[in-house]
C-alpha atoms as a PDB file:
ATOM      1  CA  UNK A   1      12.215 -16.664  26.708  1.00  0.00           C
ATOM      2  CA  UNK A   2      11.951 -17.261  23.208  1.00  0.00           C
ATOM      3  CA  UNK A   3       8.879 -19.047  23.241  1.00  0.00           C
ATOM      4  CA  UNK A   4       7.243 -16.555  25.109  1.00  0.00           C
ATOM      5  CA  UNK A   5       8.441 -13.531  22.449  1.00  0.00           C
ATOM      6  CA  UNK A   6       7.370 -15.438  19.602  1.00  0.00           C
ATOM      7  CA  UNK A   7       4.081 -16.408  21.608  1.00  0.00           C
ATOM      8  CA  UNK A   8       3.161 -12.849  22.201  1.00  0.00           C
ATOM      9  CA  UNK A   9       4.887 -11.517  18.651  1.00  0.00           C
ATOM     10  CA  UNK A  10       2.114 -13.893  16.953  1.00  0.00           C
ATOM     11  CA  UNK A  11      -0.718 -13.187  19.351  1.00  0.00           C
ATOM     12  CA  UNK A  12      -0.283  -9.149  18.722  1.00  0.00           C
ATOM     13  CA  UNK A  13       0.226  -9.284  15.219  1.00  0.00           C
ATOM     14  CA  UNK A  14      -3.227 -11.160  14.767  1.00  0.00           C
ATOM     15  CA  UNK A  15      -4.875  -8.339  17.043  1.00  0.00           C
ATOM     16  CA  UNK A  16      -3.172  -5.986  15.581  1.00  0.00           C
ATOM     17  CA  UNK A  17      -4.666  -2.343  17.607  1.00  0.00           C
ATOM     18  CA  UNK A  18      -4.416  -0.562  15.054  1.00  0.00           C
ATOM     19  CA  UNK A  19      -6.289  -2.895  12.286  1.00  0.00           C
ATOM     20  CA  UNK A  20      -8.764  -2.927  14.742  1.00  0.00           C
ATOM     21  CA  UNK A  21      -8.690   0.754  15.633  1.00  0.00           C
ATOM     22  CA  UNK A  22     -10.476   1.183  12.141  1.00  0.00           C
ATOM     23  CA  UNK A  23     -12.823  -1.553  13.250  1.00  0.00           C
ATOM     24  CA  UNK A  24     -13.793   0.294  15.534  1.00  0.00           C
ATOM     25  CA  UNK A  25     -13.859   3.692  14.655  1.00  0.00           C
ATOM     26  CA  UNK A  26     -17.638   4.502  14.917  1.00  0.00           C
ATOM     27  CA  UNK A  27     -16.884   4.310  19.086  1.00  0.00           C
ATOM     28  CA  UNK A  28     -13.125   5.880  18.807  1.00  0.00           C
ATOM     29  CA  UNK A  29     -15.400   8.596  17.041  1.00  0.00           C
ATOM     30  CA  UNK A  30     -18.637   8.610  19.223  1.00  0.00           C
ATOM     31  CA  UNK A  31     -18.243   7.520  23.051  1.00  0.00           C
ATOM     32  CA  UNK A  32     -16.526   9.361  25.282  1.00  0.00           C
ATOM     33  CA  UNK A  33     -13.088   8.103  26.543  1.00  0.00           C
ATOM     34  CA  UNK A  34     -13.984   6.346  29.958  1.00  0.00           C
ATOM     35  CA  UNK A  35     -16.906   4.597  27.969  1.00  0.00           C
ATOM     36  CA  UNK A  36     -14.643   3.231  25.309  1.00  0.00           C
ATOM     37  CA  UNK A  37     -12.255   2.135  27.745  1.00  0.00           C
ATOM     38  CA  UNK A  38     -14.971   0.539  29.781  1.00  0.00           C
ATOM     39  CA  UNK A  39     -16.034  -1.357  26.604  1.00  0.00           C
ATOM     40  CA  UNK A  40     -12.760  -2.514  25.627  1.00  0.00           C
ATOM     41  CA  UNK A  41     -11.633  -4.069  29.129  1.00  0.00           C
ATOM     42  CA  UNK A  42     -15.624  -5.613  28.939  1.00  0.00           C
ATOM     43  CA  UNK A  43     -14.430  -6.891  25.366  1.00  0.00           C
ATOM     44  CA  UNK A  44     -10.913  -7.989  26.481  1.00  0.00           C
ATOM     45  CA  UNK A  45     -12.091  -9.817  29.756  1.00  0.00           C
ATOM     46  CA  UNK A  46     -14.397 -11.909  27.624  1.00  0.00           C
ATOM     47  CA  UNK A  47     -11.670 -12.603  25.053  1.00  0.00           C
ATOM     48  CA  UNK A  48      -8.852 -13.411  27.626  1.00  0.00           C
ATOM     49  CA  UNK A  49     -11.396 -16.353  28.798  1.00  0.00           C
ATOM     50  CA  UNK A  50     -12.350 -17.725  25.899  1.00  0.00           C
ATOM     51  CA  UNK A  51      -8.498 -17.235  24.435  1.00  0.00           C
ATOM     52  CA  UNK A  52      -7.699 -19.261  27.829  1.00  0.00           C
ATOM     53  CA  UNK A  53      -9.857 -22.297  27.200  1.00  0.00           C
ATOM     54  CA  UNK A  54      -9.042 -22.985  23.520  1.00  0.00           C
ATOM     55  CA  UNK A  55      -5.187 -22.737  24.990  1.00  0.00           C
ATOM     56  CA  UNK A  56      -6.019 -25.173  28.002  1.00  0.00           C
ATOM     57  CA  UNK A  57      -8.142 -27.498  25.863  1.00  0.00           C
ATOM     58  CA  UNK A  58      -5.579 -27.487  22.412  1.00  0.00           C
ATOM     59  CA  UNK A  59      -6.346 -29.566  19.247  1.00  0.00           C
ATOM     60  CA  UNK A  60      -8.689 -32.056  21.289  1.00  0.00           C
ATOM     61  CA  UNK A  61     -11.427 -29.364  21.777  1.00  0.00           C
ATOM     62  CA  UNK A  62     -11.551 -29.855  17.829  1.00  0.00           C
ATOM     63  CA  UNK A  63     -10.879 -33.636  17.575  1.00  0.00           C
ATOM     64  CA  UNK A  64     -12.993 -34.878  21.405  1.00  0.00           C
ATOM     65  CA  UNK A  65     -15.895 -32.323  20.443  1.00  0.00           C
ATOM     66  CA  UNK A  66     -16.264 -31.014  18.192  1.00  0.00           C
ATOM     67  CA  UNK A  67     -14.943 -34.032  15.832  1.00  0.00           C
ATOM     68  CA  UNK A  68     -13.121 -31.925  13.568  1.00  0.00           C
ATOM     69  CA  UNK A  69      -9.389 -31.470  12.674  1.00  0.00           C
ATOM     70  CA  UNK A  70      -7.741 -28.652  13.737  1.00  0.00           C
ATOM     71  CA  UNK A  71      -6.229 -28.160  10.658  1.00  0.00           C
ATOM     72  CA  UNK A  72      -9.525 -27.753   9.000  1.00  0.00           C
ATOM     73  CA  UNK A  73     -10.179 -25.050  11.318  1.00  0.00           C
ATOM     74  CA  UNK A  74      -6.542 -23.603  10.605  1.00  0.00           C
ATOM     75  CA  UNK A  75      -7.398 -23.573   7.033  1.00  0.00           C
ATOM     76  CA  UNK A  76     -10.627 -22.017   7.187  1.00  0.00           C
ATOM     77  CA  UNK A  77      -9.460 -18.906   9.299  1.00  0.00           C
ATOM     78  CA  UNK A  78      -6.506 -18.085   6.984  1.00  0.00           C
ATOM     79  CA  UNK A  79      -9.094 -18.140   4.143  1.00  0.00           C
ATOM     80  CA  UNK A  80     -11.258 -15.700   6.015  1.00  0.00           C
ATOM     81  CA  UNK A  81      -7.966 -13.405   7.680  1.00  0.00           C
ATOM     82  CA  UNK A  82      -6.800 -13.273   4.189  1.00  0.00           C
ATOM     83  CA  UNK A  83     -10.086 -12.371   2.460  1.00  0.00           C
ATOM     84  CA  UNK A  84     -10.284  -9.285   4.687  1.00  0.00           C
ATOM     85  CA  UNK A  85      -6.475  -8.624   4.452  1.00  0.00           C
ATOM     86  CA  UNK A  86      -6.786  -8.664   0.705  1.00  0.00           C
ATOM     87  CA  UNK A  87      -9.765  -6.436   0.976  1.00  0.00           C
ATOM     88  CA  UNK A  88      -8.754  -4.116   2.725  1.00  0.00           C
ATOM     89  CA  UNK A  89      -5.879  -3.592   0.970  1.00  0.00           C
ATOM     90  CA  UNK A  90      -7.559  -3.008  -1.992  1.00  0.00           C
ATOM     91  CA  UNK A  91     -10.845  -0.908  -0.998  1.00  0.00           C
ATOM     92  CA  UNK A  92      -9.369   0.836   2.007  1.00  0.00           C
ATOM     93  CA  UNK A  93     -11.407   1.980   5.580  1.00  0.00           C
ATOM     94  CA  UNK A  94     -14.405   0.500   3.551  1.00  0.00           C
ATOM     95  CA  UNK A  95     -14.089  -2.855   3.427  1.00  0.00           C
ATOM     96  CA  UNK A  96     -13.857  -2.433   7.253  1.00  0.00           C
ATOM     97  CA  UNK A  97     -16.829  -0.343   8.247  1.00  0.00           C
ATOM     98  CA  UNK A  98     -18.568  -3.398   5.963  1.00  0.00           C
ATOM     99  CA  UNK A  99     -17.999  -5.554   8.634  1.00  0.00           C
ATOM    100  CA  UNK A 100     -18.454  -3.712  11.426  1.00  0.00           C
ATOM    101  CA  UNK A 101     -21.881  -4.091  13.280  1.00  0.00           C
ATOM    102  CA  UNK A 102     -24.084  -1.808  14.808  1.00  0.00           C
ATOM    103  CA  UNK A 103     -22.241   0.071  17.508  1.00  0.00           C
ATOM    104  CA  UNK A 104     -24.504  -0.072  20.284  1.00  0.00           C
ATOM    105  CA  UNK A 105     -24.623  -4.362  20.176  1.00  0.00           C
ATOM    106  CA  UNK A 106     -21.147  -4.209  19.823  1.00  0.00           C
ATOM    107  CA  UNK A 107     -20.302  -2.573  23.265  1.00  0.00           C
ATOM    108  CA  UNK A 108     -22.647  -4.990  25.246  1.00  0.00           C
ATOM    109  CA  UNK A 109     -20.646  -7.668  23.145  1.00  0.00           C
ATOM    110  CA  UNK A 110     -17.325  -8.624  22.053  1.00  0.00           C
ATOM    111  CA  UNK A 111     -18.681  -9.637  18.122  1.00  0.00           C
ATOM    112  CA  UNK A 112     -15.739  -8.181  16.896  1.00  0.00           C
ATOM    113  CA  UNK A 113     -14.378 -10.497  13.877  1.00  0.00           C
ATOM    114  CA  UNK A 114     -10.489  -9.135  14.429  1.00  0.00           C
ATOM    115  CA  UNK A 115     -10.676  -9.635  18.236  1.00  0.00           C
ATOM    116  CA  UNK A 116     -12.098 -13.502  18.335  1.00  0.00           C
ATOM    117  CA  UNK A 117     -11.939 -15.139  15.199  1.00  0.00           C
ATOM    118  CA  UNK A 118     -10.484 -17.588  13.309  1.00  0.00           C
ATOM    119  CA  UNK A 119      -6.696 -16.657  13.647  1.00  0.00           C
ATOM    120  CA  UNK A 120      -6.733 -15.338  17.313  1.00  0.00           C
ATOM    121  CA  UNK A 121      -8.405 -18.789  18.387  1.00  0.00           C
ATOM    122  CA  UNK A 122      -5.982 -20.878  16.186  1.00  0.00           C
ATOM    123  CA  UNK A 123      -3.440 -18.400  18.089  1.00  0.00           C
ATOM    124  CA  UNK A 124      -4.434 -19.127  21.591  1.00  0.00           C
ATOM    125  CA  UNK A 125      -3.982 -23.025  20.443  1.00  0.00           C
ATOM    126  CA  UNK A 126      -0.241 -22.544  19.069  1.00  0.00           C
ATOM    127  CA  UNK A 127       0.652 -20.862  22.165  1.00  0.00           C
ATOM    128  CA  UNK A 128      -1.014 -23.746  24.517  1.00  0.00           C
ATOM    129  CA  UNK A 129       1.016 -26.456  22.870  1.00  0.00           C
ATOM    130  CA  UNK A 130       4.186 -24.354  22.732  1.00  0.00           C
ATOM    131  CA  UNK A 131       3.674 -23.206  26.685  1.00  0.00           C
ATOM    132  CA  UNK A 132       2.900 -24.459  30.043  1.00  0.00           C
ATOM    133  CA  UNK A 133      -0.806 -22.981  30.964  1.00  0.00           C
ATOM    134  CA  UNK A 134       0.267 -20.374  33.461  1.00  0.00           C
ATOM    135  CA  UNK A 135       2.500 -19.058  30.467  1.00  0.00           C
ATOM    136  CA  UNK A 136       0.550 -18.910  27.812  1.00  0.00           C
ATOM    137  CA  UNK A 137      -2.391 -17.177  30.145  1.00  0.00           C
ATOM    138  CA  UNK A 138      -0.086 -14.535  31.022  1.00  0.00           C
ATOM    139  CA  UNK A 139       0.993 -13.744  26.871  1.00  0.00           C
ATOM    140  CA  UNK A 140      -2.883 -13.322  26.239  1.00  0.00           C
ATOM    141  CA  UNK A 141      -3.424 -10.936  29.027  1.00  0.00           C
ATOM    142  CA  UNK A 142      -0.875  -9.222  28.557  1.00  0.00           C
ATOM    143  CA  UNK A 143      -1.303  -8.901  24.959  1.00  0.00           C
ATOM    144  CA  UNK A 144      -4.450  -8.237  25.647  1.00  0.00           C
ATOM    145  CA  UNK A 145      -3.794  -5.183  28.169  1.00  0.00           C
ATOM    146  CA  UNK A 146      -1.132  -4.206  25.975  1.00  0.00           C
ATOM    147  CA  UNK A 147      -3.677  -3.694  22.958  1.00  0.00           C
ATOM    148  CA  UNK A 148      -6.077  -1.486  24.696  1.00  0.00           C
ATOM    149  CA  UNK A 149      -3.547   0.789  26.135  1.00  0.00           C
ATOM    150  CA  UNK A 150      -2.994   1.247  22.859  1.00  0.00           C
ATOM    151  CA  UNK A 151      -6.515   1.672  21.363  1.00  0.00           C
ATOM    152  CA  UNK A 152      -7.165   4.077  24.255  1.00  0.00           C
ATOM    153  CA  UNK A 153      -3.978   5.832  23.492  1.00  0.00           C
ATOM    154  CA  UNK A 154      -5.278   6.197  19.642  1.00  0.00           C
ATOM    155  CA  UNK A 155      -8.700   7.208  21.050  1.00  0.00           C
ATOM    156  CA  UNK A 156      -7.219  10.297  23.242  1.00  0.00           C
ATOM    157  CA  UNK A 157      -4.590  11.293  20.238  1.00  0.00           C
ATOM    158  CA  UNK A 158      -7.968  10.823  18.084  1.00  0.00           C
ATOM    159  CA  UNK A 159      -9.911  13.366  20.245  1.00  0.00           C
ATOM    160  CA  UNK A 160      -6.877  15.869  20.568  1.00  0.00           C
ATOM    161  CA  UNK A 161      -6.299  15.800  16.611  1.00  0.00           C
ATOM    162  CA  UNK A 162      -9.675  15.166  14.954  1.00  0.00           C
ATOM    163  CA  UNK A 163     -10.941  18.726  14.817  1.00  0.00           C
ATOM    164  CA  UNK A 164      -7.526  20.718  13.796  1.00  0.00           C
ATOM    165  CA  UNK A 165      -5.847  17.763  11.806  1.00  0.00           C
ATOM    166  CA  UNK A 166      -9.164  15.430  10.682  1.00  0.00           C
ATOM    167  CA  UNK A 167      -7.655  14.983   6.976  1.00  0.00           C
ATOM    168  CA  UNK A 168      -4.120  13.985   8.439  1.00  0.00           C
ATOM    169  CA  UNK A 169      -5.425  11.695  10.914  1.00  0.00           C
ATOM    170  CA  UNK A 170      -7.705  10.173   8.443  1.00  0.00           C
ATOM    171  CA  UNK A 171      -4.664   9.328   6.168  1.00  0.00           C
ATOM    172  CA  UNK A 172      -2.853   7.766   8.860  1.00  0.00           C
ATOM    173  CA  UNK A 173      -4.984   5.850  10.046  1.00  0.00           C
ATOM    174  CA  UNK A 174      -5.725   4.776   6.376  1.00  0.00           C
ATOM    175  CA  UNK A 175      -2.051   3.858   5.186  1.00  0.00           C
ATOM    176  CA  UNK A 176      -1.258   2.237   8.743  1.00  0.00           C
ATOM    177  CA  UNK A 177      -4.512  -0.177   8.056  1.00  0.00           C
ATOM    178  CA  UNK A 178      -3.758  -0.912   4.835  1.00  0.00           C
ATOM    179  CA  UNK A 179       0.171  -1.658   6.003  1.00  0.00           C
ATOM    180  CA  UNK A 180      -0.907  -3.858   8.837  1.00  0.00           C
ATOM    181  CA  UNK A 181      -3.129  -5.576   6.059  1.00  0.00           C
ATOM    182  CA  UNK A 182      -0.589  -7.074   4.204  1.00  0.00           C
ATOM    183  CA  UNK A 183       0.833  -8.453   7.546  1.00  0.00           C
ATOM    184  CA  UNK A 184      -2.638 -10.224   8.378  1.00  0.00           C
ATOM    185  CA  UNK A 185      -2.558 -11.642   4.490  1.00  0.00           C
ATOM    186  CA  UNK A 186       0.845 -12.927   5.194  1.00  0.00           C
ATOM    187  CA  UNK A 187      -0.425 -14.704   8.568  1.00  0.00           C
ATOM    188  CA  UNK A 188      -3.280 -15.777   6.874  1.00  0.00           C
ATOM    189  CA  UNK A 189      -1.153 -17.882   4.042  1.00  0.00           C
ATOM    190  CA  UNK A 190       1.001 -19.127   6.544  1.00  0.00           C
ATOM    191  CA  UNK A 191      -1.990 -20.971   8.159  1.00  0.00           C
ATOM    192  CA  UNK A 192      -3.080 -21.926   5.237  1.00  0.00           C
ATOM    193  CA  UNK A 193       0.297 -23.714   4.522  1.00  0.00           C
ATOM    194  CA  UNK A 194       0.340 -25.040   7.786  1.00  0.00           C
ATOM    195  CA  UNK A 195      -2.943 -26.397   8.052  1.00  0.00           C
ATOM    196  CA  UNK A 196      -2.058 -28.128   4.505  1.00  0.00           C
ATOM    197  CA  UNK A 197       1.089 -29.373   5.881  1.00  0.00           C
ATOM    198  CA  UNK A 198      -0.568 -30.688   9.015  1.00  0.00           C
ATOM    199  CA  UNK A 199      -3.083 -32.816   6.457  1.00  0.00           C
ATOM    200  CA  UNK A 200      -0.380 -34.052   4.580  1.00  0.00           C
ATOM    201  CA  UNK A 201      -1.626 -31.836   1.297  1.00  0.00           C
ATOM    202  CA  UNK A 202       0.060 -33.105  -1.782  1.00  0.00           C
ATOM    203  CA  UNK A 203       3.202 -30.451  -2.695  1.00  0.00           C
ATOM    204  CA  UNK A 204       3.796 -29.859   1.200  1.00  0.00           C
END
């Protein structure tokens, strides 16, 4: 099993729920709870297939079509994981609601730069070469399901708290992003490294 738990360790640590939960707090704040939820499993069904064809197809996607290495493509998302990890870190809720887009495109779409991006596709990769197909499609739905139980779960605690505790809940949800920060800035130098290593970079 211990491809699996380190499969689905990496996989939820790059989607990290509550990272995103600040993502996404214009809708935790403004749709009701059955819309949100609708969104999310509309967001999460979309992800899970494209998640599933970058682990079926592997490095030759990159190298058959789109005639690229993968490690380029390694590279590249660690840059841009650890460019938001680092500011985030440093600027707080801000540097998130920078990147967030308007909320009414983003719950007809999943254009959600924590959900697919850079480090969750490299993920879904990692986890096709290290698993047989059936495998590594049940880690990404189940990560997957596991991440908006939670995100609904933060949604209805949300609701519940915001009007008594709005200051508290604020702060939490302030010092959890910026501690899940510095785990996506530590993700995102290990793919740098790797993708390095993988191009035979002088020092590695």
């Amino acid at each position: 099993m211990d491809p699996y738990l380190r499969s689905f360790a990496l996989f939820f640590a790059l989607f990290n729920p509550f990272l995103m939960s600040i993502y996404l707090l214009d809708l935790i704040r403004g749709l009701p709870t059955p819309t949100f939820t609708r969104v999310l499993i509309r967001g999460s069904v979309i992800s899970a297939t494209v998640f599933t064809l970058f682990a079926w197809g592997g490095e030759a996607f990159f190298r058959d079509y789109l005639q690229v290495r993968f490690a380029s493509f390694q590279i590249f998302g660690g840059i841009v994981f650890l460019l938001i990890g680092l500011r985030y870190v440093f600027s707080g809720a801000h540097a998130i609601e920078s990147l967030r887009d308007n909320p009414t495109v983003m719950a007809g779409s999943v254009a959600m730069p924590i959900m697919i991006g850079p480090g969750t596709v490299s993920a879904s990769v990692v986890i096709g070469t290290r698993l047989p197909l059936p495998g590594a499609i049940a880690v990404i739905a189940g990560t997957l399901l596991l991440t908006v139980i939670i995100l609904v779960t933060m949604k209805v605690a949300h609701d519940k708290l915001k009007e008594r505790h709005a200051a508290i809940t604020d702060r939490y949800i302030d010092l959890v992003g910026r501690m899940s920060a510095l785990l996506i800035g530590t993700i995102a130098i290990d793919m740098i490294v790797t993708g390095l290593d993988s191009v035979g970079f002088p020092g590695n």
